[in-house]
Protein backbone atom coordinates (compact mmCIF):
# COMPACT_ATOMS: atom_id res chain seq x y z
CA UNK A 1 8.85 2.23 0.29
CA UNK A 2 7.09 4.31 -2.07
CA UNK A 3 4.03 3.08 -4.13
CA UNK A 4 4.48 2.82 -7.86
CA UNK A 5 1.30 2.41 -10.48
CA UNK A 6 2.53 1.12 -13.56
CA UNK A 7 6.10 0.67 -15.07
CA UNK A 8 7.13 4.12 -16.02
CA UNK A 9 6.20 5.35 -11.95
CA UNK A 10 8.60 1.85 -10.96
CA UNK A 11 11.66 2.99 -12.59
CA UNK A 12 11.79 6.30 -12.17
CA UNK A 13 11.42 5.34 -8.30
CA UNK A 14 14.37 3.30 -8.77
CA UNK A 15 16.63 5.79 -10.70
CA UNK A 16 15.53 8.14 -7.41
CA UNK A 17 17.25 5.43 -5.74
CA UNK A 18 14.34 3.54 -3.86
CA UNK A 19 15.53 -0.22 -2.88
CA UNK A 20 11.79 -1.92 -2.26
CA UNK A 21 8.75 -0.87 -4.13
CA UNK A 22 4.82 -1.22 -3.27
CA UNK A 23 1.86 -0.94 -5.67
CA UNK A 24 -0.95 1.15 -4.82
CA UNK A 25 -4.27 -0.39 -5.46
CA UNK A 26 -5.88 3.25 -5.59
CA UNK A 27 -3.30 4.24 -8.16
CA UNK A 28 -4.06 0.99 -10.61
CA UNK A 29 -7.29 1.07 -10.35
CA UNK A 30 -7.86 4.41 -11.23
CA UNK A 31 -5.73 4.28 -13.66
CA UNK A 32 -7.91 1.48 -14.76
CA UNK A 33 -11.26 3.84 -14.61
CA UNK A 34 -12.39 1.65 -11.86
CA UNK A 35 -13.57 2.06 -8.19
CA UNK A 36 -10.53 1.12 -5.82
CA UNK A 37 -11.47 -0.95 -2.57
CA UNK A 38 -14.46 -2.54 -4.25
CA UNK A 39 -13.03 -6.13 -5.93
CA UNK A 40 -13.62 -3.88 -9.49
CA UNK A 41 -9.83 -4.86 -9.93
CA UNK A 42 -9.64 -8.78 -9.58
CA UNK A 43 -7.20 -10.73 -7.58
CA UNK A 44 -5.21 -12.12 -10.18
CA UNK A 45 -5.00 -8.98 -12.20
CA UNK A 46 -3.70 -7.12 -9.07
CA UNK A 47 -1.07 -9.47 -8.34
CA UNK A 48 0.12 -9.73 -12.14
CA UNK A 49 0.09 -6.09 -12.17
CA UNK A 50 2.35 -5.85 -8.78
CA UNK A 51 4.64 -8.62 -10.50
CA UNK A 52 5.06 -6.54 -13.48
CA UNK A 53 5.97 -3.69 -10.92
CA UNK A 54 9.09 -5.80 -9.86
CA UNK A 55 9.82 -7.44 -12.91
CA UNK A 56 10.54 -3.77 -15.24
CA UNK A 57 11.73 -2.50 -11.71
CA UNK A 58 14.43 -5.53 -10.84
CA UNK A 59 13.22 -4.23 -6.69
CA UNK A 60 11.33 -6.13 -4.47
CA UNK A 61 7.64 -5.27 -4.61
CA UNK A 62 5.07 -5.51 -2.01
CA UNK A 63 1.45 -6.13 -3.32
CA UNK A 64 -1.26 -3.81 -2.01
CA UNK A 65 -3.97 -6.82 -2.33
CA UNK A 66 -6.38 -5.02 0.06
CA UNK A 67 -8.98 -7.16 2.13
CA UNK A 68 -7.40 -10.59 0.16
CA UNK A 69 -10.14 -10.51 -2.36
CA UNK A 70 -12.61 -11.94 0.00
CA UNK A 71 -14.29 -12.12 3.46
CA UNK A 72 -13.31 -15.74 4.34
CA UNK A 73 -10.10 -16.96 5.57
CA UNK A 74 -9.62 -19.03 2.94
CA UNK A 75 -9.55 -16.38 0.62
CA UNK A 76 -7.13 -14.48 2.32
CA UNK A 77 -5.02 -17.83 2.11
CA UNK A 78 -5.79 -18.33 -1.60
CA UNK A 79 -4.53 -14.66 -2.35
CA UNK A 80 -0.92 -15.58 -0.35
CA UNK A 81 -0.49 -18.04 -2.20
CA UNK A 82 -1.22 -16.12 -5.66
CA UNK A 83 1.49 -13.54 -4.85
CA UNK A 84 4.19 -16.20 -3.69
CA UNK A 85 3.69 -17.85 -6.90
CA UNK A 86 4.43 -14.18 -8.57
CA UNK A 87 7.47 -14.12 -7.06
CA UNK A 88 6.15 -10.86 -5.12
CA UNK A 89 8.50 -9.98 -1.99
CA UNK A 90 5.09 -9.60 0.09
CA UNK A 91 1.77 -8.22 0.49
CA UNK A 92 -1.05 -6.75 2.78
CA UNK A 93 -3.98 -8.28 4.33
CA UNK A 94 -6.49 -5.32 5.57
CA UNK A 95 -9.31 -6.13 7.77
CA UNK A 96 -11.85 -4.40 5.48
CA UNK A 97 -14.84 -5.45 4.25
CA UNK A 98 -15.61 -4.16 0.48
CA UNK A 99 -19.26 -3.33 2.17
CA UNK A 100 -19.70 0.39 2.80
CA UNK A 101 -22.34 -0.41 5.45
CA UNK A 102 -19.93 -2.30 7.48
CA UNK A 103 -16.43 -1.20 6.47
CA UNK A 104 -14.11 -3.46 8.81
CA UNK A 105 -14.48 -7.12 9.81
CA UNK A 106 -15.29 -7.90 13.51
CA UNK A 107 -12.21 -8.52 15.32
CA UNK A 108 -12.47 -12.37 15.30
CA UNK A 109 -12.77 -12.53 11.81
CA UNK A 110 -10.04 -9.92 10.66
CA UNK A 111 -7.44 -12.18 13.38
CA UNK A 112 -8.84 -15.01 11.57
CA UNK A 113 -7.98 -13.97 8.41
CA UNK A 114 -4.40 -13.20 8.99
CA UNK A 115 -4.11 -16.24 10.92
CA UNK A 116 -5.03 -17.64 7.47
CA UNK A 117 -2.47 -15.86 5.52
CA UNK A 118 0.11 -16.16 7.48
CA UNK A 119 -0.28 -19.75 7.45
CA UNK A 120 0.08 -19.79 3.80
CA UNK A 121 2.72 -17.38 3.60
CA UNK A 122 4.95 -19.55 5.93
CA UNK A 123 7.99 -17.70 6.20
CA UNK A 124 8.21 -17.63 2.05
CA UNK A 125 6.76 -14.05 1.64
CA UNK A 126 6.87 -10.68 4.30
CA UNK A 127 2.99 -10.50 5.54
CA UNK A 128 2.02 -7.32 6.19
CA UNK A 129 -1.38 -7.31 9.01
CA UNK A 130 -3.35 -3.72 8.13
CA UNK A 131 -6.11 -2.04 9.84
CA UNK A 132 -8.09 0.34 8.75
CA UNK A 133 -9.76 1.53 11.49
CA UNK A 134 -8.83 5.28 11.08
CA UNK A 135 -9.76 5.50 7.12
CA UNK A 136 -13.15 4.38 7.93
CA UNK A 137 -13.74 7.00 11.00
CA UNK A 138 -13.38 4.22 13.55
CA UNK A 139 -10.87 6.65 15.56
CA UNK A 140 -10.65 4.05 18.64
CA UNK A 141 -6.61 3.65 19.16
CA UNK A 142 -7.31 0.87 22.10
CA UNK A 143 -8.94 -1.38 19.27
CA UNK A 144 -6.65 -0.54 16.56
CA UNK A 145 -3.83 -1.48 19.13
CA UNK A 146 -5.84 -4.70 20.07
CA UNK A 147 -5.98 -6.21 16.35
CA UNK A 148 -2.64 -5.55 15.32
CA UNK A 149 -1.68 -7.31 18.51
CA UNK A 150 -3.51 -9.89 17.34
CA UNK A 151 -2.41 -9.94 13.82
CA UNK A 152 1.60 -9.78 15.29
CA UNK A 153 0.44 -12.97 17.82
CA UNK A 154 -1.48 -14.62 14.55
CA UNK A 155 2.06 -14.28 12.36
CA UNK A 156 2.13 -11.43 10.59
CA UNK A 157 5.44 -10.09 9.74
CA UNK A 158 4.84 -6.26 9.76
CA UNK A 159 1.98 -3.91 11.33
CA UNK A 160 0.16 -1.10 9.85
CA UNK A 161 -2.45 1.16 10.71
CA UNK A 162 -3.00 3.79 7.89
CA UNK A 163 -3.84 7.12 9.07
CA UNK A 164 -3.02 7.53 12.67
CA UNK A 165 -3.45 11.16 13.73
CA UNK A 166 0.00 12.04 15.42
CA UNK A 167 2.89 10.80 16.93
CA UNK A 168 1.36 9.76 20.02
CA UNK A 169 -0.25 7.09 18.00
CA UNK A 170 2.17 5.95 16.30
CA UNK A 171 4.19 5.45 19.26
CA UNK A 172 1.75 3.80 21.07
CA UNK A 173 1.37 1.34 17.96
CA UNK A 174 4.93 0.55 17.83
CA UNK A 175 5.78 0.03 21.34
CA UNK A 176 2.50 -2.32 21.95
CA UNK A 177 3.99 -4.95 18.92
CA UNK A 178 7.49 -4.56 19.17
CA UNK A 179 9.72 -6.35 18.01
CA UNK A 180 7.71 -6.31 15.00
CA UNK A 181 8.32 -3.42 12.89
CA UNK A 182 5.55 -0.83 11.55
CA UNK A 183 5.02 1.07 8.47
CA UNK A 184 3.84 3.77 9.03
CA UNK A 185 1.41 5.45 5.75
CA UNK A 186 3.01 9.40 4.34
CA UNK A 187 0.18 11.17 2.52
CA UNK A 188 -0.69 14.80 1.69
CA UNK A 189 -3.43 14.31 4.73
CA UNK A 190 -1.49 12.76 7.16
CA UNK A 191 1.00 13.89 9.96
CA UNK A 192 4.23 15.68 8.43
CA UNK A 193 6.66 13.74 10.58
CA UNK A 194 10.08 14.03 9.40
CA UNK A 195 12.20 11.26 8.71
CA UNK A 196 14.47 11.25 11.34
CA UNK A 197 11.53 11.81 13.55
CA UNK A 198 9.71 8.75 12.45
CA UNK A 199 12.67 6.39 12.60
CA UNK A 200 13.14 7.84 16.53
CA UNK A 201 10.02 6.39 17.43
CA UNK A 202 10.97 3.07 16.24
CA UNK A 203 8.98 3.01 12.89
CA UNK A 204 10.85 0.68 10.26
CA UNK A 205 8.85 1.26 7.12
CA UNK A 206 7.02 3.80 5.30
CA UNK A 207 5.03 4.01 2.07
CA UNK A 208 2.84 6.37 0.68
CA UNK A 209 -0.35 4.87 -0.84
CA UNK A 210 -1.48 6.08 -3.46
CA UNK A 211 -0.27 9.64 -2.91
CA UNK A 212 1.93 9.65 -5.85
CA UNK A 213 -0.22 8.91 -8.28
CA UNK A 214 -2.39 11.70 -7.11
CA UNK A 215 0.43 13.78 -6.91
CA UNK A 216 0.70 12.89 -11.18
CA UNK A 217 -3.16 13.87 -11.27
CA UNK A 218 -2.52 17.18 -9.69
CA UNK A 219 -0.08 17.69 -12.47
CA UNK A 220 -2.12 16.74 -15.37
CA UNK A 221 -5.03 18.75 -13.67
CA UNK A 222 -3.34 22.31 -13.98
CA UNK A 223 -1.67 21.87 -16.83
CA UNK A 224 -4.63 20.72 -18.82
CA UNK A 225 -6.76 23.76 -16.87
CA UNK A 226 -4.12 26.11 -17.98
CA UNK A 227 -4.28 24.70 -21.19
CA UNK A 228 -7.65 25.29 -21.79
CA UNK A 229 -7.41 28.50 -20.64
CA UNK A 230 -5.43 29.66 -23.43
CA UNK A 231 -1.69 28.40 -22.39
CA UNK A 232 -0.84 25.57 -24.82
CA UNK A 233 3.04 26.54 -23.62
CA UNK A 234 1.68 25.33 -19.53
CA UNK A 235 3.24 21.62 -20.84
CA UNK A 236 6.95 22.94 -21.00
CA UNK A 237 9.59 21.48 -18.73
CA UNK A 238 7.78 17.96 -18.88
CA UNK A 239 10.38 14.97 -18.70
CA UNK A 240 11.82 14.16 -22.37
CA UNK A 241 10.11 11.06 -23.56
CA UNK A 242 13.83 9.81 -24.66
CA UNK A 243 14.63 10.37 -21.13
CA UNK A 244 11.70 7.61 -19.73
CA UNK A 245 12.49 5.14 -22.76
CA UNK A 246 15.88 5.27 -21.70
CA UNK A 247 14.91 3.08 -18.23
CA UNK A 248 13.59 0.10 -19.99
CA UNK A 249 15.31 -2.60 -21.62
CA UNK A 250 15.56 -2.22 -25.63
């Protein structure tokens, strides 16, 4: 399930032959000039922007709508409820805070919340219970284990722990809440798993964050370096313009 940013990224993932699509909220809001992770991009601009995802793409789209645009349960709820309305095909809940100084709820409050959403999801929307233990440096795989436990007992849908270190892990992650199925996050800093490696130890999903978009960045990077260097001719072999008009309705 890769992670599209805006329209053009969407349908070129489905001409690739993708069946599901997820927006990235790093890739929008930087695309925005805005901080990701921080509320800079608001709740019901995210989810309008994952709708248009799925609308241009005709896939089903999850929405990355990080910590549910708020520390209370409620909010959590209120954001569920924003995306079924879209007509999304699901979302994520994390368990962080948008406060540097204390990056992840206490456990209590981050089973609360997905207790919350999963509530208001009920059954109409694929809930997706994150932690983010291992992007904030909180490299503790008993506790990551113990809240998505806790988020599988509390309803949600799918489990998903970005940045677990190796295989090992990820094992251990998937056999503690089977049956439910994991997704498991690809990026240019994370294990290098193959496929059928991944899908041996019983992972069901994958998506890549926002590593696409960065992958685009790279792009524009060194050709514009090259570029100012003195090779105007470093844009050649770019993807016809006629050829990306071509995938959306006239």
């Amino acid at each position: 399930m890769p992670n599209a940013w805006d329209g053009a990224s969407a349908v070129l993932l489905k001409r690739a032959g993708f069946e599901a699509l997820g927006s990235t909220s790093l890739g929008f809001a930087f695309s925005l000039g805005r901080q990701d992770g921080t509320h800079a991009v608001p709740r019901d601009q995210a989810v309008e922007h994952a709708a248009l995802l799925q609308r241009i793409s005709g896939l089903p789209v999850n929405g990355d709508l990080e910590d549910g645009f708020g520390a209370e349960p409620e909010d959590c709820a209120a954001t569920v409820r924003a995306a079924i309305a879209a007509g999304l095909a699901g979302l994520g809940i994390e368990d962080t805070t948008a406060d540097a100084a204390r990056p992840i709820h206490d456990f209590d409050a981050a089973v609360a919340r997905v207790r919350a959403a999963a509530t208001a999801a009920k059954g109409r929307i694929l809930l997706t219970g994150r932690t983010d233990n291992y992007l904030h440096d909180r490299t503790d795989l008993d506790d990551t284990i113990r809240r998505l436990s806790a988020f599988a007992e509390a309803g949600a849908d799918v489990l998903y722990a970005p940045g677990l270190p190796d295989m090992r892990s990820i094992v251990a992650v998937v056999r503690a809440v089977a049956p439910k199925p994991v997704n498991v996050l690809i990026g240019p800093e994370d294990a290098t798993a193959s496929l059928d490696e991944l899908s041996a130890a019983g992972v069901r999903r994958i998506s890549v964050g926002g590593a696409l978009y960065r992958v685009a960045m790279t792009a524009v990077h060194e050709v514009a370096t090259s570029m100012r260097a003195g090779n105007p001719g470093a844009v050649r072999g770019a993807i016809a313009g006629s050829e990306i008009a071509s995938l959306f309705p006239r």
